[in-house]
C-alpha atoms as a PDB file:
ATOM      1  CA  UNK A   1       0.000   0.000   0.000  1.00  0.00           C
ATOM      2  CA  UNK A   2       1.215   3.509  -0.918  1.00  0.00           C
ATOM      3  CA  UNK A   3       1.966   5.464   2.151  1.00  0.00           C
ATOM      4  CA  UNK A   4      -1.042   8.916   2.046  1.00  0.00           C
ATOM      5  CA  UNK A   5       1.061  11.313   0.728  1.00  0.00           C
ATOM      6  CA  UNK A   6       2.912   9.659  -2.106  1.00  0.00           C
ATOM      7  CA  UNK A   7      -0.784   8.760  -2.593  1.00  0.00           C
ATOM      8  CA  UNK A   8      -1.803  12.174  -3.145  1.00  0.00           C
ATOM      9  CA  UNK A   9       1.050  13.255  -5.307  1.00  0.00           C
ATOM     10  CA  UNK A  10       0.032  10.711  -7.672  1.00  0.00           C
ATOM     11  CA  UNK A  11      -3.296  11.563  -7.740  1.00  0.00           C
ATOM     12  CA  UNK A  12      -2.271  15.374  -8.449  1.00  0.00           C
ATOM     13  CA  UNK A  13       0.147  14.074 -11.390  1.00  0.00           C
ATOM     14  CA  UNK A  14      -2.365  11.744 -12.627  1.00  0.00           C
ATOM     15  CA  UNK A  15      -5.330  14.228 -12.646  1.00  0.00           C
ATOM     16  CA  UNK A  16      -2.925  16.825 -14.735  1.00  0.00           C
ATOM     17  CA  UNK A  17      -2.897  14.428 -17.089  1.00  0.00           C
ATOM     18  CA  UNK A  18      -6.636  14.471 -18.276  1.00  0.00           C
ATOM     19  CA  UNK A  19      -6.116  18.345 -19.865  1.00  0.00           C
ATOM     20  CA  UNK A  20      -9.012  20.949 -20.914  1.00  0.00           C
ATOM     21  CA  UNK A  21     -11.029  18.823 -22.630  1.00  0.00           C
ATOM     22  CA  UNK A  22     -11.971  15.604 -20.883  1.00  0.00           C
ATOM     23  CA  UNK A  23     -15.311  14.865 -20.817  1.00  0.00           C
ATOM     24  CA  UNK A  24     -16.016  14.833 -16.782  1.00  0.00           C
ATOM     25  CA  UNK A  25     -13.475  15.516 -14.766  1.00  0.00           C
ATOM     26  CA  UNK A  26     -11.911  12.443 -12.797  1.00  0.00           C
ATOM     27  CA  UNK A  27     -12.110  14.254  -9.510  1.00  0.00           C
ATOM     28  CA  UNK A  28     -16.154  15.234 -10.061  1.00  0.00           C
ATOM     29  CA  UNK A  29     -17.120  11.791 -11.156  1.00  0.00           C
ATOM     30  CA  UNK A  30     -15.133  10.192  -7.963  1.00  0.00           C
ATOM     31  CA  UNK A  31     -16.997  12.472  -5.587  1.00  0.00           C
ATOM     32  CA  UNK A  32     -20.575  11.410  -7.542  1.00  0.00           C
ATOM     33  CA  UNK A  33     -19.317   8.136  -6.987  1.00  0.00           C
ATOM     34  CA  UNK A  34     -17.522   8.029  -4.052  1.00  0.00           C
ATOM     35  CA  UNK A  35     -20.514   6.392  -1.199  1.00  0.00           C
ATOM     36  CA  UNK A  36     -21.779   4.202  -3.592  1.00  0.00           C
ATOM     37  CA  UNK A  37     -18.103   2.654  -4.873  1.00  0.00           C
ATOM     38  CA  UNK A  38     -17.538   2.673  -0.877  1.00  0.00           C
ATOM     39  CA  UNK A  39     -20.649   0.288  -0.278  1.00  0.00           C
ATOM     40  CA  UNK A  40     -19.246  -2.111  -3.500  1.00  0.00           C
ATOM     41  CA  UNK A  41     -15.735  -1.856  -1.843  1.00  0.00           C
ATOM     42  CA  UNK A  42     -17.170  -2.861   1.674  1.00  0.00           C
ATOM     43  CA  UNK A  43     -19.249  -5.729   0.432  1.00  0.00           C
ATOM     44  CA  UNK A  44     -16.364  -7.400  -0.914  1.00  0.00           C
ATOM     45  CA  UNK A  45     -16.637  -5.854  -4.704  1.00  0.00           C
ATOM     46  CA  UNK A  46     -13.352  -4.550  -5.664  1.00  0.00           C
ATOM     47  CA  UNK A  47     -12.209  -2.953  -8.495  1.00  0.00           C
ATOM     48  CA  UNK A  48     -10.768  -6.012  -9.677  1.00  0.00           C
ATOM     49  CA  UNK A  49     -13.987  -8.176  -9.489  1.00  0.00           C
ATOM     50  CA  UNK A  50     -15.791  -5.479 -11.133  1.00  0.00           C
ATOM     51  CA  UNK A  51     -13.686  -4.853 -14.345  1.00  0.00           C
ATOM     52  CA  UNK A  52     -13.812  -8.632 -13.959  1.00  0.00           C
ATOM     53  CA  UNK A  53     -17.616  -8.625 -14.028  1.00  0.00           C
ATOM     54  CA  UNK A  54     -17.791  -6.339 -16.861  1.00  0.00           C
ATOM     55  CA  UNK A  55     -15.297  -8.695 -19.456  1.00  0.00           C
ATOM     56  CA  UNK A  56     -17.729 -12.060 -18.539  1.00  0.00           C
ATOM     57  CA  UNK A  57     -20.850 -10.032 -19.144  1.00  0.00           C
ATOM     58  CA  UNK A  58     -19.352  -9.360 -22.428  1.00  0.00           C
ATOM     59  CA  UNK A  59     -18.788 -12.909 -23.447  1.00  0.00           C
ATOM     60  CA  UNK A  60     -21.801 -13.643 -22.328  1.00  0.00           C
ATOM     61  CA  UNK A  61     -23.195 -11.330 -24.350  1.00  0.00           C
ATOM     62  CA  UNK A  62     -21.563 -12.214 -27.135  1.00  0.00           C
ATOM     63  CA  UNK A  63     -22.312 -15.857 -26.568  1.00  0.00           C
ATOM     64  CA  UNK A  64     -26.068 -15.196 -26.343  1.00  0.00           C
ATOM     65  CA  UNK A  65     -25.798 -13.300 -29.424  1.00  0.00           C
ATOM     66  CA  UNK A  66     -24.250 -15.803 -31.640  1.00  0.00           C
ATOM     67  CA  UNK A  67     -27.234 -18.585 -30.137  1.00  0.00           C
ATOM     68  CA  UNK A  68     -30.481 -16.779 -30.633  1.00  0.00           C
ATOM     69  CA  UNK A  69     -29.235 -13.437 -33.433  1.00  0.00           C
ATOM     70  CA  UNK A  70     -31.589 -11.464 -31.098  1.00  0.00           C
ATOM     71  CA  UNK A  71     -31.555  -8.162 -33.429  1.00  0.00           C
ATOM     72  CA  UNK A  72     -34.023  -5.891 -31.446  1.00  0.00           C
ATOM     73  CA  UNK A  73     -30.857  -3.043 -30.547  1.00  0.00           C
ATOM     74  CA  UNK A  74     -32.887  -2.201 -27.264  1.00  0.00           C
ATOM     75  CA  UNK A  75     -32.192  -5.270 -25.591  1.00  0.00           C
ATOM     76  CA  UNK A  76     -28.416  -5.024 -26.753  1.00  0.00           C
ATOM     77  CA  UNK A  77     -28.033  -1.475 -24.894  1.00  0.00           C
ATOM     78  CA  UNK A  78     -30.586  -1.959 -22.092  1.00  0.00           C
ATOM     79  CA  UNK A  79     -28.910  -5.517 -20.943  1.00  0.00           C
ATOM     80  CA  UNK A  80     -25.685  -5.610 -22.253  1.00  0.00           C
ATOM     81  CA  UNK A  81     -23.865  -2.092 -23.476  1.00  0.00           C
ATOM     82  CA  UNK A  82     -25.415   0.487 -20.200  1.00  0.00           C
ATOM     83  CA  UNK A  83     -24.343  -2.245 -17.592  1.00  0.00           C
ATOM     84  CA  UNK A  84     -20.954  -3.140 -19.393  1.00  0.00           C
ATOM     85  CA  UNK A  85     -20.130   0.361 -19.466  1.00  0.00           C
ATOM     86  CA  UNK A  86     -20.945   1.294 -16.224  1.00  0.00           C
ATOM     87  CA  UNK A  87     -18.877  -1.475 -14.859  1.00  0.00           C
ATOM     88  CA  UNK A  88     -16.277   0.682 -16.632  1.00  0.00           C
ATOM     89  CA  UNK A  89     -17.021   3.544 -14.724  1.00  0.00           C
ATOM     90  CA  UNK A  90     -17.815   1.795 -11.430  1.00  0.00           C
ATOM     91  CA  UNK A  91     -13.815  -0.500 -11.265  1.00  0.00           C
ATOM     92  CA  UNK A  92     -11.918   3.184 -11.638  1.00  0.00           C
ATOM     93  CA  UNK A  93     -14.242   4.990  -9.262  1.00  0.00           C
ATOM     94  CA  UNK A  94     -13.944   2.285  -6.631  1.00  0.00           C
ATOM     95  CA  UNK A  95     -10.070   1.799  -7.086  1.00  0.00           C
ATOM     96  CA  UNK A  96      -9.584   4.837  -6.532  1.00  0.00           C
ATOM     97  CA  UNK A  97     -11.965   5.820  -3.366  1.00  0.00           C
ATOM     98  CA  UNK A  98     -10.776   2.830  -1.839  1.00  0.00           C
ATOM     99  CA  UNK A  99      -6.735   3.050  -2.559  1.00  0.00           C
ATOM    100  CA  UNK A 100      -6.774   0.495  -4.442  1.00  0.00           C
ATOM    101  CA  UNK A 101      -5.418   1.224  -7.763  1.00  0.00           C
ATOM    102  CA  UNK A 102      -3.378  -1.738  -9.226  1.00  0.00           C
ATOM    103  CA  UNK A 103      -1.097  -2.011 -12.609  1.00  0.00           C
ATOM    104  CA  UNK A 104      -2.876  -5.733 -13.077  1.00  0.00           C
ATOM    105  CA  UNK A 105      -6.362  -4.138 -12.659  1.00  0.00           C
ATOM    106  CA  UNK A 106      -5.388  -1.195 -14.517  1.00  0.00           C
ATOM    107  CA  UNK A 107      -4.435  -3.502 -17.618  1.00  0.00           C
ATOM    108  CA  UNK A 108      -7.269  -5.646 -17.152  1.00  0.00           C
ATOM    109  CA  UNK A 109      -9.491  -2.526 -17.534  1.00  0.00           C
ATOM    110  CA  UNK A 110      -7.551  -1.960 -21.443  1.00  0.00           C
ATOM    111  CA  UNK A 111      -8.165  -5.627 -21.876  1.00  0.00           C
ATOM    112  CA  UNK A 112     -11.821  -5.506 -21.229  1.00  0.00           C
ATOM    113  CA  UNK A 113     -12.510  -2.439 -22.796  1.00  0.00           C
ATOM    114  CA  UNK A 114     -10.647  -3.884 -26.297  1.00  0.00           C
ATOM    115  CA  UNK A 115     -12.834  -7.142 -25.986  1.00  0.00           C
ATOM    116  CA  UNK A 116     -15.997  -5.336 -25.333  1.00  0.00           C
ATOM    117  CA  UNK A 117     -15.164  -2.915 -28.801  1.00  0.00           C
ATOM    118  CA  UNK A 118     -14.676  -6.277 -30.725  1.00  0.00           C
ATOM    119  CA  UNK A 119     -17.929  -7.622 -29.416  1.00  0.00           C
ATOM    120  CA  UNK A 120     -20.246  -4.373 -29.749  1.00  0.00           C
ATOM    121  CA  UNK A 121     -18.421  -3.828 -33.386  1.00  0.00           C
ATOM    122  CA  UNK A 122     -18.931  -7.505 -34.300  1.00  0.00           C
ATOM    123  CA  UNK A 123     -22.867  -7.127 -33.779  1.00  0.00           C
ATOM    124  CA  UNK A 124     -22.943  -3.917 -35.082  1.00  0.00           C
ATOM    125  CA  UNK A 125     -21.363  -5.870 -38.557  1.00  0.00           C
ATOM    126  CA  UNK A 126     -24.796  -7.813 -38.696  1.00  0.00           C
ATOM    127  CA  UNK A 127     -26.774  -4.749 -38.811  1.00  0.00           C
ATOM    128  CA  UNK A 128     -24.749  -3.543 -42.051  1.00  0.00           C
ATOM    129  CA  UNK A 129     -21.619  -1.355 -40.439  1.00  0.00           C
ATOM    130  CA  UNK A 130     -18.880  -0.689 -42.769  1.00  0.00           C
ATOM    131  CA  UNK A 131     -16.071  -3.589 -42.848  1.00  0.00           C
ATOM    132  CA  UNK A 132     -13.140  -1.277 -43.248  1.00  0.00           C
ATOM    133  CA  UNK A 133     -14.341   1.304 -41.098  1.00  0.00           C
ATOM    134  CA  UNK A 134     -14.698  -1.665 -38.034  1.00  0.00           C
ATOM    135  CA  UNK A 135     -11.530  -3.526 -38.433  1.00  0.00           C
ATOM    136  CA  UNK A 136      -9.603  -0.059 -38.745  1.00  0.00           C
ATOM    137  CA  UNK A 137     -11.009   0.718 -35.179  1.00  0.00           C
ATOM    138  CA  UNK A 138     -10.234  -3.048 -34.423  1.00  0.00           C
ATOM    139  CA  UNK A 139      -6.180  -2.274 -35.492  1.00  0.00           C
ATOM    140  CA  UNK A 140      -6.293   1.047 -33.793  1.00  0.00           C
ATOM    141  CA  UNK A 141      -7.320  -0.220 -30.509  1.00  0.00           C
ATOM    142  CA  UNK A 142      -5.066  -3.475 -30.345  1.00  0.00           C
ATOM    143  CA  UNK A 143      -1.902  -1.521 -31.303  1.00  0.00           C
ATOM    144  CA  UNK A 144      -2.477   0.698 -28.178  1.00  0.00           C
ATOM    145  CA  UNK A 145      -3.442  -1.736 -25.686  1.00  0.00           C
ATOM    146  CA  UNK A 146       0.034  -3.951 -27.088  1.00  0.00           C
ATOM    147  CA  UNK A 147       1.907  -0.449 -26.756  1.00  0.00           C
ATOM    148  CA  UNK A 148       0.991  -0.111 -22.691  1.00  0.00           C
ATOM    149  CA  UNK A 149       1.228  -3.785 -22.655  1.00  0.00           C
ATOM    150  CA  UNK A 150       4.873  -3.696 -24.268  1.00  0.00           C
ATOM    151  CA  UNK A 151       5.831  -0.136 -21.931  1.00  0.00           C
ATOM    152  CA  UNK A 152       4.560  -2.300 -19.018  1.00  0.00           C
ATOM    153  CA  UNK A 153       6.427  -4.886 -19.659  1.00  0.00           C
ATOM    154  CA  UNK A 154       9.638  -2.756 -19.954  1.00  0.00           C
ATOM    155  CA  UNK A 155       9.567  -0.913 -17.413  1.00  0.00           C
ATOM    156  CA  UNK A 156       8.794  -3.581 -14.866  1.00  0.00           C
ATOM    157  CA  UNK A 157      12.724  -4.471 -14.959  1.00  0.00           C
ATOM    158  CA  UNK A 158      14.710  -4.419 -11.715  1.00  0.00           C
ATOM    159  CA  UNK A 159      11.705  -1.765 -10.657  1.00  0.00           C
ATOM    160  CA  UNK A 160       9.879  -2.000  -7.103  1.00  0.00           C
ATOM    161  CA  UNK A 161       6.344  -2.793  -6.625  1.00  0.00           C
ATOM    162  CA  UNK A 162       5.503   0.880  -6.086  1.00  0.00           C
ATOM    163  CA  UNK A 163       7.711   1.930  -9.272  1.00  0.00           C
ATOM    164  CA  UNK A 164       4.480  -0.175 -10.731  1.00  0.00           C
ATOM    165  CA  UNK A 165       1.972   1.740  -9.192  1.00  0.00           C
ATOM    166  CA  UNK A 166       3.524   4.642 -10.388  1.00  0.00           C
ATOM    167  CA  UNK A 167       3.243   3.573 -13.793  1.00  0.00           C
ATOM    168  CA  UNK A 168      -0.035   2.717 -13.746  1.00  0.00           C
ATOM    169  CA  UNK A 169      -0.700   5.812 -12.521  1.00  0.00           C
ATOM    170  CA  UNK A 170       1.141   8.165 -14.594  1.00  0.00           C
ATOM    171  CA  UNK A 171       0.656   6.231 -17.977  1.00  0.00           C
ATOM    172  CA  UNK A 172      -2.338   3.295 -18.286  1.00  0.00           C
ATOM    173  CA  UNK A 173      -5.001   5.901 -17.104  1.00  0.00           C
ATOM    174  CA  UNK A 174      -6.946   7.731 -19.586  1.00  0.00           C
ATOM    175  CA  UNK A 175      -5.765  11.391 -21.008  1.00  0.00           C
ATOM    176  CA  UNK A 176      -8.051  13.167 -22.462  1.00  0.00           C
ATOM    177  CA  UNK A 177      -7.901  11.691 -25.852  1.00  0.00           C
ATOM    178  CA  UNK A 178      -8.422   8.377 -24.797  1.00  0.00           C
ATOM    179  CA  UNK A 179     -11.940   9.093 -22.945  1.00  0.00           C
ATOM    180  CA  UNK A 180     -13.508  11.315 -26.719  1.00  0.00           C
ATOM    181  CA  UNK A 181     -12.009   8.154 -28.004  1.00  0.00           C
ATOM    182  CA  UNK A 182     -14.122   6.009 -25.774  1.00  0.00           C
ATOM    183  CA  UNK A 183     -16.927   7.999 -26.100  1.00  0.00           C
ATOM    184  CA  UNK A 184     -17.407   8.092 -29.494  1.00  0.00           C
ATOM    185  CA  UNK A 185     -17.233   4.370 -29.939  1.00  0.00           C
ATOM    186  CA  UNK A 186     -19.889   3.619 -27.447  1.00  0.00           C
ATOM    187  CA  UNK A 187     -21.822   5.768 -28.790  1.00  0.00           C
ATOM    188  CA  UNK A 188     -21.223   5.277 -32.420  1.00  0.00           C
ATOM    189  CA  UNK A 189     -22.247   1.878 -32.831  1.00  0.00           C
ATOM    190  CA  UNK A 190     -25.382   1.478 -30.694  1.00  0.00           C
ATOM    191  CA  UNK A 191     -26.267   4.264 -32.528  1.00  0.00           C
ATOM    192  CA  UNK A 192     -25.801   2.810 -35.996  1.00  0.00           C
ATOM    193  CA  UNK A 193     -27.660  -0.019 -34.469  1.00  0.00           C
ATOM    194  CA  UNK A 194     -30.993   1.406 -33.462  1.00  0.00           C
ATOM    195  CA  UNK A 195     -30.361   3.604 -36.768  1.00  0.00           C
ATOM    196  CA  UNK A 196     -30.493   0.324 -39.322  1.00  0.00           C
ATOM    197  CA  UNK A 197     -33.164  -1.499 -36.938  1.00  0.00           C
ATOM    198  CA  UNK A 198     -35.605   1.322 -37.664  1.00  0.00           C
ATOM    199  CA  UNK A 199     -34.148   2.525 -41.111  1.00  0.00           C
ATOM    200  CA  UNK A 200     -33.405   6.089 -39.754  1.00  0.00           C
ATOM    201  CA  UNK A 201     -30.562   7.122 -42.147  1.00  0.00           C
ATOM    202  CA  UNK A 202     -29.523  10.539 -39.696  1.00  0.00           C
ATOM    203  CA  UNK A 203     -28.562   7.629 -36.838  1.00  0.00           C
ATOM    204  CA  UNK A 204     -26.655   5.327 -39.638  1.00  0.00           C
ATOM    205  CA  UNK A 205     -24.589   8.178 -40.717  1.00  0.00           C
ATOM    206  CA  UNK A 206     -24.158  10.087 -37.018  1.00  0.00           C
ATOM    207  CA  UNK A 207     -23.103   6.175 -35.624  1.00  0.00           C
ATOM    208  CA  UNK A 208     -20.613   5.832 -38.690  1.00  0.00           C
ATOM    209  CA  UNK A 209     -19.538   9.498 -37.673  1.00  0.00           C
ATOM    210  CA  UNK A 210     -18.998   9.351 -33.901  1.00  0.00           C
ATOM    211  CA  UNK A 211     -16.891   5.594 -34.684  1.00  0.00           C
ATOM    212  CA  UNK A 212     -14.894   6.935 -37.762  1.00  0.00           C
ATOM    213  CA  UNK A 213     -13.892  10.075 -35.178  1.00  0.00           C
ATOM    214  CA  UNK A 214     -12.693   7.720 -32.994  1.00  0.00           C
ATOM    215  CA  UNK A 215     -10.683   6.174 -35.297  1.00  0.00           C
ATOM    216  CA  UNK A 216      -8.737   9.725 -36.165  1.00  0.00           C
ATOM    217  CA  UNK A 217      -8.658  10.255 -32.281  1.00  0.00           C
ATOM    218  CA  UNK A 218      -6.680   6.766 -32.090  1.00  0.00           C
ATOM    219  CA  UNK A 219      -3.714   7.556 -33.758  1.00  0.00           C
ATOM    220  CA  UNK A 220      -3.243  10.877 -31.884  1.00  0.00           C
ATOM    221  CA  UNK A 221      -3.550   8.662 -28.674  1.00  0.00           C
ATOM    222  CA  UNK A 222      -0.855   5.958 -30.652  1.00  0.00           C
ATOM    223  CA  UNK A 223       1.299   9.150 -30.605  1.00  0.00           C
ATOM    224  CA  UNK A 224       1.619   9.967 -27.232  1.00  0.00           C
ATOM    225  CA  UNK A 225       2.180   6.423 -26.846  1.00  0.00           C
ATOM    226  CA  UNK A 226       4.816   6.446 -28.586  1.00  0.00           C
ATOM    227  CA  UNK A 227       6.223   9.496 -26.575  1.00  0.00           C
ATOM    228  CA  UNK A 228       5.850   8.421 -23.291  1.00  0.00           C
ATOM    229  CA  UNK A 229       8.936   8.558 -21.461  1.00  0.00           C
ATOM    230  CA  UNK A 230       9.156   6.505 -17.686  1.00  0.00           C
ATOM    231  CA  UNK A 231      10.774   7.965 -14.442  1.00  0.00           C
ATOM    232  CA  UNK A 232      13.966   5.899 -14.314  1.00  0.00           C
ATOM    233  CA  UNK A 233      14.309   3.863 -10.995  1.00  0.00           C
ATOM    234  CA  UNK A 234      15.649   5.774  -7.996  1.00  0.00           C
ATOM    235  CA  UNK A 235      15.471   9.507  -9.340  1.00  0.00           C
ATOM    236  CA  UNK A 236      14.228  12.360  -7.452  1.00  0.00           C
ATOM    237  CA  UNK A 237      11.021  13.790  -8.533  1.00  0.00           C
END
């Protein structure tokens, strides 16, 4: 466990990171959060178990799906998307209320929110979504979960557990770019969904939209990726 101050100095670096134009603020959504992810964290739900929740709800979504071909895009979003998502919102909120922040969890979190994409972009395919525009999100977001994978993997090296947690901190969480990013895809292609269930062409073309701007947003995100720098083990800060 990080000792309460070294605690809060992450917290300030981490929070510096999410710049002018994130979406909600990570501070104002931990406060919303903070008595309910309490309650989860008491009752033996943490972080962990919750990311963990969200990836099997996804294969069993998935699983479901490829069974009955249920096509009526209410009961995707209603029983599947809302509740996967908010299990994304839920694992950070409670990590980080509760001190318990973790590079495995962290990476779990990238890992689940790849495999939900796939699954959510694979259904979408069966309601008519563009082929190149899907697997180009598909390359986009498996480049930059094997780039924190591979940086993760680097840096762990002779470095201490909390050299880890520092990591995790400073570079898995989301910047700014990576939460539009996220954004736009989970809106993009329920939206295309309900938009080709009901034939409404403005919701075909505003889901293509929203997932083709996350595509652009990818490759600045691939960027700063690739400019990330780690604090080398045993310098002062």
């Amino acid at each position: 466990m990080i000792p309460h101050e070294r605690w809060q100095r992450f917290m300030v670096r981490w929070r510096s990171r999410q710049g002018p134009w994130t979406l909600w603020d990570l501070e104002k959504r931990d406060r919303l959060l903070y008595s309910c992810s309490l309650r989860l964290f008491n009752h033996g739900f943490r972080a962990n178990r919750i990311t963990m929740w969200g990836f099997f709800w996804t294969l069993i979504w998935l699983a479901l799906y490829e069974l009955f071909k249920f096509k009526n895009p209410w009961l995707h979003v209603l029983v599947f998307i809302i509740p996967i998502g908010l299990s994304d919102s839920f694992d950070g909120s409670t990590a980080r209320n509760n001190k318990d922040v973790t590079p495995q969890g962290t990476l779990g979190d990238h890992f689940r929110d790849l495999f939900f994409t796939l699954c959510m972009g694979r259904i979408t395919l069966d309601f008519g979504f563009e082929t190149a525009i899907f697997f180009g999100v598909v390359l986009i977001e498996f480049c930059i979960l094997m780039l924190k994978v591979i940086a993760f993997i680097w840096y762990g090296g002779g470095y201490t557990w909390e050299r880890f947690l520092e990591f995790s901190l400073d570079n898995f969480q989301h910047s700014s770019e990576d939460r539009w990013q996220a954004i736009f895809l989970y809106f993009g292609f329920p939206t295309y969904m309900v938009g080709s269930y009901y034939a409404f062409s403005y919701m075909i073309y505003a889901g293509l939209i929203l997932v083709t701007l996350s595509l652009g947003i990818g490759f600045v995100v691939i960027k700063k990726e690739f400019l990330w720098t780690p604090t080398p083990a045993g310098e002062k800060e």
